[in-house]
Protein backbone atom coordinates (compact mmCIF):
# COMPACT_ATOMS: atom_id res chain seq x y z
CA UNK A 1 2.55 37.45 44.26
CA UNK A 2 -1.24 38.19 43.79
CA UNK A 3 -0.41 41.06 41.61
CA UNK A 4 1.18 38.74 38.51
CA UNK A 5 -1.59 36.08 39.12
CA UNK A 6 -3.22 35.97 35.71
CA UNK A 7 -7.02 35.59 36.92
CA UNK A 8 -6.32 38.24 39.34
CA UNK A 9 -5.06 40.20 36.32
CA UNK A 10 -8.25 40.08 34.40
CA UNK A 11 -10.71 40.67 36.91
CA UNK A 12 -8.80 43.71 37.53
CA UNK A 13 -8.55 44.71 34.04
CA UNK A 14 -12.50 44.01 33.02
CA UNK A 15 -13.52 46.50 36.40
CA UNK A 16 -10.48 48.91 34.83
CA UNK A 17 -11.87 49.18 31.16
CA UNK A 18 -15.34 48.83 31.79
CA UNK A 19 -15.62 45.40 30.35
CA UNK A 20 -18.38 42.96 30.70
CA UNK A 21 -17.60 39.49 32.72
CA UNK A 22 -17.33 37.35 30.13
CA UNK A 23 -15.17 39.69 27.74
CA UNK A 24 -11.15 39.01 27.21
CA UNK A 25 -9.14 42.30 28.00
CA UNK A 26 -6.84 42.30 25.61
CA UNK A 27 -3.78 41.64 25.77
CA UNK A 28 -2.62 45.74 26.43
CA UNK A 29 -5.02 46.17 28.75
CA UNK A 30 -3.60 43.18 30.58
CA UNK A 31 -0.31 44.63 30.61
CA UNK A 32 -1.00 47.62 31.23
CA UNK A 33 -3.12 46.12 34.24
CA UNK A 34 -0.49 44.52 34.98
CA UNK A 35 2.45 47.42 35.67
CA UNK A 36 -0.34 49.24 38.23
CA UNK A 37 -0.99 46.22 40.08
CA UNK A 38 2.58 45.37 40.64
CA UNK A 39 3.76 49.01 41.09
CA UNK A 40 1.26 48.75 43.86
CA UNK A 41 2.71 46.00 45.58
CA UNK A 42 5.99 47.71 45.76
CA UNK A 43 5.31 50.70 47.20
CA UNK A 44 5.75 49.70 50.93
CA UNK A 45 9.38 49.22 49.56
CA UNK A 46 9.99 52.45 48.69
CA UNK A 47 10.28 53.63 52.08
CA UNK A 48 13.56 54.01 54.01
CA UNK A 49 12.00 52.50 56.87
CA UNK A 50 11.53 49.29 55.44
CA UNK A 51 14.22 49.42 53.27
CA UNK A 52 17.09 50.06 56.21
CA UNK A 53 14.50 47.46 58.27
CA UNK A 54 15.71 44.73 55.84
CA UNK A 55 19.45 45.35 55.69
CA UNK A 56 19.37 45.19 59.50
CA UNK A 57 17.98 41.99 59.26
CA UNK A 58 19.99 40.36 56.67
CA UNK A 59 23.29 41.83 58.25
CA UNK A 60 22.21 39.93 61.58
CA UNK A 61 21.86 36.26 59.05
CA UNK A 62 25.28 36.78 58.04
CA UNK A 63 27.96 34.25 58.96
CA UNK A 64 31.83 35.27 59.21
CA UNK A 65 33.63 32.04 58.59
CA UNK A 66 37.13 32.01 59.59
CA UNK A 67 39.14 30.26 57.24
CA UNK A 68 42.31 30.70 59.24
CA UNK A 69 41.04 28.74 62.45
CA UNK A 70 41.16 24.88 62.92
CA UNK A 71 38.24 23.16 64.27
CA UNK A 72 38.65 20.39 66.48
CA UNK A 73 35.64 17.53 66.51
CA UNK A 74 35.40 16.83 69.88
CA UNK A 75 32.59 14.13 69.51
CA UNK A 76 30.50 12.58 66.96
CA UNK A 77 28.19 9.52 67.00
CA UNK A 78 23.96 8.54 66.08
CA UNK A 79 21.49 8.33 69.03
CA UNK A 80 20.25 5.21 69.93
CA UNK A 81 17.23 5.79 68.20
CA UNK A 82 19.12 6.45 65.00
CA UNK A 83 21.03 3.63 64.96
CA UNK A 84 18.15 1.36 65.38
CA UNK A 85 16.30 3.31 62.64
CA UNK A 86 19.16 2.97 60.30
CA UNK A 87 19.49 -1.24 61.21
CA UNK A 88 15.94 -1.43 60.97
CA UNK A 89 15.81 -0.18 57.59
CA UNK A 90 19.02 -2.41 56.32
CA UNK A 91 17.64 -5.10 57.58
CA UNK A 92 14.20 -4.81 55.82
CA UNK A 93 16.80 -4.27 52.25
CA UNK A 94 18.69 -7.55 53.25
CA UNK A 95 15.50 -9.36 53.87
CA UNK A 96 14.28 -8.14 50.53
CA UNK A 97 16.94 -9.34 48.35
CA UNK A 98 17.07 -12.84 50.15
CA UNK A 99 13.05 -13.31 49.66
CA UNK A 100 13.51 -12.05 45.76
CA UNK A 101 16.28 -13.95 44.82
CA UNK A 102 14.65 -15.93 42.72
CA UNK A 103 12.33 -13.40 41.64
CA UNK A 104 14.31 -10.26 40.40
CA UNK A 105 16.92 -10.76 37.71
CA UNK A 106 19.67 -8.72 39.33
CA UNK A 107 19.49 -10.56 42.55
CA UNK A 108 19.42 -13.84 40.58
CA UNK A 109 22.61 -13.03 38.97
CA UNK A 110 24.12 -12.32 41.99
CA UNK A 111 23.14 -14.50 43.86
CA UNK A 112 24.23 -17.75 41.62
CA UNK A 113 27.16 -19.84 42.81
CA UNK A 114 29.07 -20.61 40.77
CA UNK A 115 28.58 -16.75 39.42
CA UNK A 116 27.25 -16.33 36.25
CA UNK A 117 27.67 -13.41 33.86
CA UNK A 118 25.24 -11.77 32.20
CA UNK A 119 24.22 -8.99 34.60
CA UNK A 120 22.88 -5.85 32.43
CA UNK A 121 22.38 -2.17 33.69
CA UNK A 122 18.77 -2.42 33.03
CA UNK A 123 18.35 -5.11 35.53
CA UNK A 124 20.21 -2.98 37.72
CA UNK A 125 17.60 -0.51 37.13
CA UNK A 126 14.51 -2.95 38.02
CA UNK A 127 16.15 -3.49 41.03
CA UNK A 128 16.05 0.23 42.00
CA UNK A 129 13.09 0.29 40.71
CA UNK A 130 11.77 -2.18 43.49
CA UNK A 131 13.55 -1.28 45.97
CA UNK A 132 12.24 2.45 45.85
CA UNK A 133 8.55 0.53 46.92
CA UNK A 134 8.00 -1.06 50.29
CA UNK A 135 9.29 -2.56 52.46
CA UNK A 136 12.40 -1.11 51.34
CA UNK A 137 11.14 2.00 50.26
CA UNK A 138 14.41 4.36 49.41
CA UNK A 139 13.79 6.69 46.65
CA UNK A 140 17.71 7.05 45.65
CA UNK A 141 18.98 3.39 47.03
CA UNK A 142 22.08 3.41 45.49
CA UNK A 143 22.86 6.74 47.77
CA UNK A 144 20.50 5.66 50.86
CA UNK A 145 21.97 2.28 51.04
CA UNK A 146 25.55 3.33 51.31
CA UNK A 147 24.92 5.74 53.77
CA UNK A 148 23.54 3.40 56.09
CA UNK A 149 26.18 0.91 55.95
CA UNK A 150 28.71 3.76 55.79
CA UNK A 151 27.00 5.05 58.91
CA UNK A 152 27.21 1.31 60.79
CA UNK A 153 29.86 -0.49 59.30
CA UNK A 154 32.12 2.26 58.32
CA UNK A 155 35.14 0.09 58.59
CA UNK A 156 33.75 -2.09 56.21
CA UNK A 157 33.20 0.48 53.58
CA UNK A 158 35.94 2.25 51.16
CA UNK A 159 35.84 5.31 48.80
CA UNK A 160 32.56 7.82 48.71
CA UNK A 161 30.13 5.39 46.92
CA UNK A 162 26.58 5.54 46.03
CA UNK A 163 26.27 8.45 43.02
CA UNK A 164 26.38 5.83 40.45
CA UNK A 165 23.15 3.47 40.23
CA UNK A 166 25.94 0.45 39.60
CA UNK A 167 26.96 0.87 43.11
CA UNK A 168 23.95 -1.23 44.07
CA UNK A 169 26.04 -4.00 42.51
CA UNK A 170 28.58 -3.52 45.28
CA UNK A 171 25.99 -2.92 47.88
CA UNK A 172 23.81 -6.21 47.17
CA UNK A 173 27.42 -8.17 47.12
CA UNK A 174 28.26 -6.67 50.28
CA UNK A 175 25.10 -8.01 52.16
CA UNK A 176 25.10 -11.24 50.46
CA UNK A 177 28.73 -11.66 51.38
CA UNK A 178 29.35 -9.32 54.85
CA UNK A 179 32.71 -10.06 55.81
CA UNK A 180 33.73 -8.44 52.76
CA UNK A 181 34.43 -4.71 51.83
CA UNK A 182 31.77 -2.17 50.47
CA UNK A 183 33.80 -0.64 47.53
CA UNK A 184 32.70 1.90 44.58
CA UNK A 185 31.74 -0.55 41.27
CA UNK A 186 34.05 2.31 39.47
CA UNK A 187 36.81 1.96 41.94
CA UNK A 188 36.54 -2.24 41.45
CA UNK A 189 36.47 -1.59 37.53
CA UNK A 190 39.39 0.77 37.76
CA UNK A 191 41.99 -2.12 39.57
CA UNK A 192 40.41 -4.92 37.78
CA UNK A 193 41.81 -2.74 34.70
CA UNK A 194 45.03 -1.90 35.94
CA UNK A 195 45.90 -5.81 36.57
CA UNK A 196 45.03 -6.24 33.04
CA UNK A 197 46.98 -3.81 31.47
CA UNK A 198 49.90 -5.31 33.84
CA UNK A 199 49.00 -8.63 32.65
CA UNK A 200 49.11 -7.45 28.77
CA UNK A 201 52.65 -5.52 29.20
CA UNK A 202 53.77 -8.54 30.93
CA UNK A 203 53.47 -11.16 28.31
CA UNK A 204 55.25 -7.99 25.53
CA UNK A 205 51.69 -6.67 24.44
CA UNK A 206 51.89 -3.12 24.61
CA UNK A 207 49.06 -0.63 22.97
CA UNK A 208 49.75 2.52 21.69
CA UNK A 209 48.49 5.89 22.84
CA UNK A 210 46.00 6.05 20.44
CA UNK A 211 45.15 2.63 21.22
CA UNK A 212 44.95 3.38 25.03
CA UNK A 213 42.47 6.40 25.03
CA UNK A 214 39.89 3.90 23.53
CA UNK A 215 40.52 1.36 26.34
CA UNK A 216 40.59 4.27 28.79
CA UNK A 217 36.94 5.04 27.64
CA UNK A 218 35.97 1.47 27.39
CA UNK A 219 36.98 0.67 30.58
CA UNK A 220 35.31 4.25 32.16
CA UNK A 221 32.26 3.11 30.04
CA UNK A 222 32.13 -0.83 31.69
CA UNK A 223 32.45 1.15 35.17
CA UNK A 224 29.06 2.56 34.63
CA UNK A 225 26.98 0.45 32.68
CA UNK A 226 28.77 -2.82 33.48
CA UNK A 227 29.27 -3.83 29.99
CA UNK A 228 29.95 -2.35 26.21
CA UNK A 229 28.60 -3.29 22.81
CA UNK A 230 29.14 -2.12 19.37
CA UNK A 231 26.12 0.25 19.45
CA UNK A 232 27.65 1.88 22.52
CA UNK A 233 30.23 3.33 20.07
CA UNK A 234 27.60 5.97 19.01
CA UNK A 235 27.45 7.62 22.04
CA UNK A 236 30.20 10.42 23.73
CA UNK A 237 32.73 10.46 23.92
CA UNK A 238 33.28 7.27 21.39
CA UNK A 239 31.54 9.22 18.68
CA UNK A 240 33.90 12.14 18.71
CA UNK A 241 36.96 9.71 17.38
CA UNK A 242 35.03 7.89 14.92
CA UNK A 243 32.46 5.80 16.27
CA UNK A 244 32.22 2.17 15.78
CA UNK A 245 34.66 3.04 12.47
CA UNK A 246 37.45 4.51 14.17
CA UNK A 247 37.61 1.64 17.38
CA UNK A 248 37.65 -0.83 14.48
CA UNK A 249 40.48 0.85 12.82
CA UNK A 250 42.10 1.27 16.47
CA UNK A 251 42.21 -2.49 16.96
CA UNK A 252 41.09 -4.04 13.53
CA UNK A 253 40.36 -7.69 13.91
CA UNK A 254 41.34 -7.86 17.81
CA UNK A 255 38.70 -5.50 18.60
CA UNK A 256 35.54 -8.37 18.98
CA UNK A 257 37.80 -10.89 21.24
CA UNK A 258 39.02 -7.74 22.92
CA UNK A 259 35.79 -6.30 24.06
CA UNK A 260 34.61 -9.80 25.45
CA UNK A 261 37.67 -10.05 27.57
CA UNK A 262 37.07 -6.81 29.18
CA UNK A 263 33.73 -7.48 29.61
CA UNK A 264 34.70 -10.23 31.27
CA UNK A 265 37.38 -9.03 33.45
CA UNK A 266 35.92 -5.66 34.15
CA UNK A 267 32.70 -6.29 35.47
CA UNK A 268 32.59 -9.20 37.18
């Protein structure tokens, strides 16, 4: 490594060429420094000895997998000390969210009875934000957080959540209300959706397929960000069909009542 390092470089090349200290080499005597300081370095590799040395040792790292043979788990489970690391920590989170309720936007939303709407993915992202800082102090919550109730309530938890910052939606739900189920915000989104679209073919509204791809992407957009507007529209893949233009063409004058029903029945 010492042979690219640029002051190394220079000090070499000003003894090379003769050059007072405080003189530039230019930059072909650099290079040209340069190529002799690394053709240096690599002359121990030249040598069959060390050359067949290294083989031999990366032939002995090598792992056969046999793709043909079954492995059986024969036991799996956390120490004790684990455990009580893992409880400790989701219990500092659910003490959190009960002394910020009142303080944090997200956790005001969610914790309001009756429930009120309104709940926007940039409070979601304040409450990452805080939880990231003690006493919580998870860098990736959304992940963290569903691996440690996945890890001590794993009957209480469905699908792999905890890639998509919304999850902490599900996961701030699930401690407010335990006797529940942990489930992926997508996963919720994607039912929720499916009873509407039964609901819609049920009373003789049908959409076409043109008509459908839109909702498809509406509802895929809701499952991340937890709600859609009309500037959303700009973005992929929305801006490949049109834009704002071509969902208003979709839907015409049902598109505004539309997009506040599934924002309603989507995400809440």
């Amino acid at each position: 490594l010492t042979s690219i390092d640029a002051q190394g470089t220079r000090m070499a090349a000003v003894e090379r060429f003769g050059l007072a200290e405080d003189d530039d080499p230019t930059p072909e005597q650099l290079d040209t420094v340069e190529r002799e300081r690394v053709a240096e370095a690599l002359k121990p590799f030249t040598k069959p000895g060390l050359r067949r040395a290294i083989i031999e040792i990366s032939q002995s790292l090598y792992q056969i997998i046999d793709e043909g043979a079954i492995d059986v788990l024969l036991d799996f489970g956390h120490s004790e000390a684990a455990v009580e690391s893992a409880r400790s920590k989701l219990d500092d989170f659910e003490r959190f969210i009960e002394e910020n309720k009142d303080e944090i936007e997200a956790l005001r939303v969610l914790y309001s009875r009756p429930y009120r709407a309104g709940l926007r993915y940039r409070h979601v992202k304040e409450l990452r934000d805080a939880l990231r800082n003690p006493p919580v102090g998870i860098h990736d919550p959304e992940n963290g957080l569903w691996r440690l109730y996945e890890a001590l309530e794993p009957e209480k938890v469905e699908g792999r959540g905890g890639s998509a910052l919304v999850d902490l939606v599900a996961i701030v739900r699930h401690a407010i209300e335990p006797g529940g189920t942990l489930v992926p915000v997508a996963e919720q989104v994607d039912a929720r959706y499916r009873e509407w679209l039964a609901e819609k073919e049920h009373v003789g509204q049908n959409f076409t397929a043109s008509q459908r791809k839109w909702l498809d992407a509406i509802k895929d957009h809701i499952a991340s960000s937890l709600r859609i507007e009309p500037d959303d529209f700009e973005e992929v893949p929305f801006n490949q069909w049109g834009g704002l233009g071509g969902v208003c063409r979709a839907f015409g004058d049902d598109l505004n009542p539309l997009l506040a029903e599934l924002n309603e029945r989507l995400a809440a």
